[in-house]
C-alpha atoms as a PDB file:
ATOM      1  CA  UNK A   1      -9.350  45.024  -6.734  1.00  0.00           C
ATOM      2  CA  UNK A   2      -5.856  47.134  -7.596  1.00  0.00           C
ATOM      3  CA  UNK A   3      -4.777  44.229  -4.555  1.00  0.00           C
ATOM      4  CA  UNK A   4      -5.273  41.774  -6.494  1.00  0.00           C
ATOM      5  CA  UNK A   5      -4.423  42.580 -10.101  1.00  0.00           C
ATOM      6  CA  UNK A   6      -1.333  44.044  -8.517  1.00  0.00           C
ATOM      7  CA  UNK A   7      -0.290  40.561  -7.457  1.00  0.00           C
ATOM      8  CA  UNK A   8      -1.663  39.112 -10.621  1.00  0.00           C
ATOM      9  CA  UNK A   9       1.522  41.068 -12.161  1.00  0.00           C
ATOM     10  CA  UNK A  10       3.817  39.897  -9.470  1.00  0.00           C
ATOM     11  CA  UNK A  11       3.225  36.522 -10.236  1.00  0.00           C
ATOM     12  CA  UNK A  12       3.492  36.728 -13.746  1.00  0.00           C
ATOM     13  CA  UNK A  13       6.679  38.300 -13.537  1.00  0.00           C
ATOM     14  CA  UNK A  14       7.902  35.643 -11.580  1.00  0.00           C
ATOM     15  CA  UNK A  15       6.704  33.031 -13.842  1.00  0.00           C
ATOM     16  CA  UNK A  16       8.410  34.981 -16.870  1.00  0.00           C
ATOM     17  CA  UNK A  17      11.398  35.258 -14.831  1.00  0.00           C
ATOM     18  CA  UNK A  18      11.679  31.880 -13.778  1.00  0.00           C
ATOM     19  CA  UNK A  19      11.089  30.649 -17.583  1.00  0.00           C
ATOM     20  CA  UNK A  20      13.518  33.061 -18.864  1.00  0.00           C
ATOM     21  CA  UNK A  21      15.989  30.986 -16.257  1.00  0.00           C
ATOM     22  CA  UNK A  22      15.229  28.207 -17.569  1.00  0.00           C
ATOM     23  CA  UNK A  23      15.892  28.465 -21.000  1.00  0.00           C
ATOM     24  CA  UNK A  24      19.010  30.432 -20.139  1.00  0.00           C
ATOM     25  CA  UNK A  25      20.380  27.725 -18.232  1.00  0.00           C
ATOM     26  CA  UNK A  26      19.183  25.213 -21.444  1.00  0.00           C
ATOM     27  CA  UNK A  27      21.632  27.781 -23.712  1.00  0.00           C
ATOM     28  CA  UNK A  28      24.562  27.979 -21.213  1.00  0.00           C
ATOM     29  CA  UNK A  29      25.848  24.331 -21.910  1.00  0.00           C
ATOM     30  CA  UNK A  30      28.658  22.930 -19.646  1.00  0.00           C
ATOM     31  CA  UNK A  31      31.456  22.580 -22.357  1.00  0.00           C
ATOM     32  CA  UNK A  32      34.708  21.865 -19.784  1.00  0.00           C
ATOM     33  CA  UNK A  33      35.395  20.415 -16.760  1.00  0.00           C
ATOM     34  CA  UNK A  34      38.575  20.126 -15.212  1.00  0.00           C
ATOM     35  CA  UNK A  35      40.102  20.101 -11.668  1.00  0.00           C
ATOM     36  CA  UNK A  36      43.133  22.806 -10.194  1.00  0.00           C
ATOM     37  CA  UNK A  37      45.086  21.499  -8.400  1.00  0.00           C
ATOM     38  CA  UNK A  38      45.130  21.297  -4.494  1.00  0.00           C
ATOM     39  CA  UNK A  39      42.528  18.457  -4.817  1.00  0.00           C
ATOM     40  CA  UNK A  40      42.517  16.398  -1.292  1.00  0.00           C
ATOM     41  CA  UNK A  41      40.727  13.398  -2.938  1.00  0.00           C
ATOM     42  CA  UNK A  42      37.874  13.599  -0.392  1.00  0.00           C
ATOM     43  CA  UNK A  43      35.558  11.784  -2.937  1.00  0.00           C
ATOM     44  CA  UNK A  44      32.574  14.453  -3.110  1.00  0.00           C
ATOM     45  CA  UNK A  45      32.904  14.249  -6.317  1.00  0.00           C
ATOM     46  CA  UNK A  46      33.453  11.338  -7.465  1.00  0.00           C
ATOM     47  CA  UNK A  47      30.228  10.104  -4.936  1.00  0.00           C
ATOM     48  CA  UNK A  48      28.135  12.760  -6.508  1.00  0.00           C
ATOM     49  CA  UNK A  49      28.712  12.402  -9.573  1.00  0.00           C
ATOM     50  CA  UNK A  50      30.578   9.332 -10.806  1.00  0.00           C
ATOM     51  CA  UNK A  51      30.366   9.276 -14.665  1.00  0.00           C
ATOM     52  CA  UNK A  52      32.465  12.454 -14.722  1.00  0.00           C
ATOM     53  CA  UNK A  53      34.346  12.477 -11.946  1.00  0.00           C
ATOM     54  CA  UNK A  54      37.117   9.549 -10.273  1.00  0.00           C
ATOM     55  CA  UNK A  55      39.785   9.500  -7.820  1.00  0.00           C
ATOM     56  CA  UNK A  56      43.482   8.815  -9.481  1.00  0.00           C
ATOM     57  CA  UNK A  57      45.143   7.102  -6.553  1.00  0.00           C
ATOM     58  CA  UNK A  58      48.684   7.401  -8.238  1.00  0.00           C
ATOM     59  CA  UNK A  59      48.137  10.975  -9.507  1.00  0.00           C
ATOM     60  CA  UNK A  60      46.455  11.287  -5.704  1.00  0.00           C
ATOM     61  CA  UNK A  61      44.007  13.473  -7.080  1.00  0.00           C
ATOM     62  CA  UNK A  62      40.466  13.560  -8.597  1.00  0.00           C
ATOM     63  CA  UNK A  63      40.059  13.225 -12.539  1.00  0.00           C
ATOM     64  CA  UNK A  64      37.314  13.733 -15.425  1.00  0.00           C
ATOM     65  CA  UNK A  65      36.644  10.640 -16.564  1.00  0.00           C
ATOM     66  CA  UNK A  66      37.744  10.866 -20.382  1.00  0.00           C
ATOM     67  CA  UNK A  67      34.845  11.083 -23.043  1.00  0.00           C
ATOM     68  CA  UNK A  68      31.885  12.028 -20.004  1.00  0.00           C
ATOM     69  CA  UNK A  69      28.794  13.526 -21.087  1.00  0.00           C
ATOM     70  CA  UNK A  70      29.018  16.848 -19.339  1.00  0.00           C
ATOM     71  CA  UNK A  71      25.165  17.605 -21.117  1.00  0.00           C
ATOM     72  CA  UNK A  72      23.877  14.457 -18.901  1.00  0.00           C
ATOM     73  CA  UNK A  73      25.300  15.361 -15.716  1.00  0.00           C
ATOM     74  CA  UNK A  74      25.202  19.218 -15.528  1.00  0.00           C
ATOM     75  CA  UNK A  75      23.250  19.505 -12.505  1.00  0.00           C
ATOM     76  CA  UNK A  76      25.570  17.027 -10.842  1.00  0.00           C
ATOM     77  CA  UNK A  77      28.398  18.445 -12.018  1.00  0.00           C
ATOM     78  CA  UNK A  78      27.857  21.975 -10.708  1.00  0.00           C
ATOM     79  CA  UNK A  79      26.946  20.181  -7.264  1.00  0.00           C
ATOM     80  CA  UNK A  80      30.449  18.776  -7.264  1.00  0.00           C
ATOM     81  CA  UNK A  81      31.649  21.780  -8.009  1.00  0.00           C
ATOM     82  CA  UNK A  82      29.686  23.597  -5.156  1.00  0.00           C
ATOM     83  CA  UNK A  83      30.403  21.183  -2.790  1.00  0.00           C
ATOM     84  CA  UNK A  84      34.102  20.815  -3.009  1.00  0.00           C
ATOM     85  CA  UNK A  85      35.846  21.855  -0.209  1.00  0.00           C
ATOM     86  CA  UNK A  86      39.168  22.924  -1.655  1.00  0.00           C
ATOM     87  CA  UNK A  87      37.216  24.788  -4.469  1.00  0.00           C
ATOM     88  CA  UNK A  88      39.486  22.926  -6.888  1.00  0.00           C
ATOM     89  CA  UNK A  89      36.424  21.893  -9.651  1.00  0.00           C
ATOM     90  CA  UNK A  90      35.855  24.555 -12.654  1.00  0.00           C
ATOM     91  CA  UNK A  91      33.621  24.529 -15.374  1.00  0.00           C
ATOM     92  CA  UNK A  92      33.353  26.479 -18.363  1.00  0.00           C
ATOM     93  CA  UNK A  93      29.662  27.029 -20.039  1.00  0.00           C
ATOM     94  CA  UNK A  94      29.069  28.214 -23.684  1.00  0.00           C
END
């Protein structure tokens, strides 16, 4: 019986946890996105997440698309930033 009521709490606490997350991720809002430079123009970027991100072949490097909604495409944007191999894409939250 303690067994069980033991990982009644567990689980709770998880689920608290997890929802606690969630709404903390809601709060933190991407507010800026911008590139450093050392950008190879591999196109990650650009393939995962096109509204924000395109390759400037005369600047040979990656841009933020002027005006993108960064709200729409957080989880894409973070992904980008993640998966860029020169570690070039920031973000700021707020």
């Amino acid at each position: 019986m303690l067994a069980c009521g033991l990982k009644g709490a567990v689980a709770g606490a998880a689920v608290e946890t997890q929802q606690w997350l969630s709404r903390r991720s809601r709060e933190m809002a991407i507010t800026r996105v911008w590139i450093e430079e050392g950008c190879t123009m591999c196109g990650l970027c650009s393939d995962n997440c096109p509204d924000v991100f395109k390759l400037d072949e005369d600047a040979e490097t990656a841009k933020v698309v002027e005006g993108a909604d960064l709200a729409a495409n957080e989880d894409t944007i973070k992904e980008s930033a993640e998966d860029c191999p020169e570690e070039v894409i920031k973000f700021e939250e707020a």
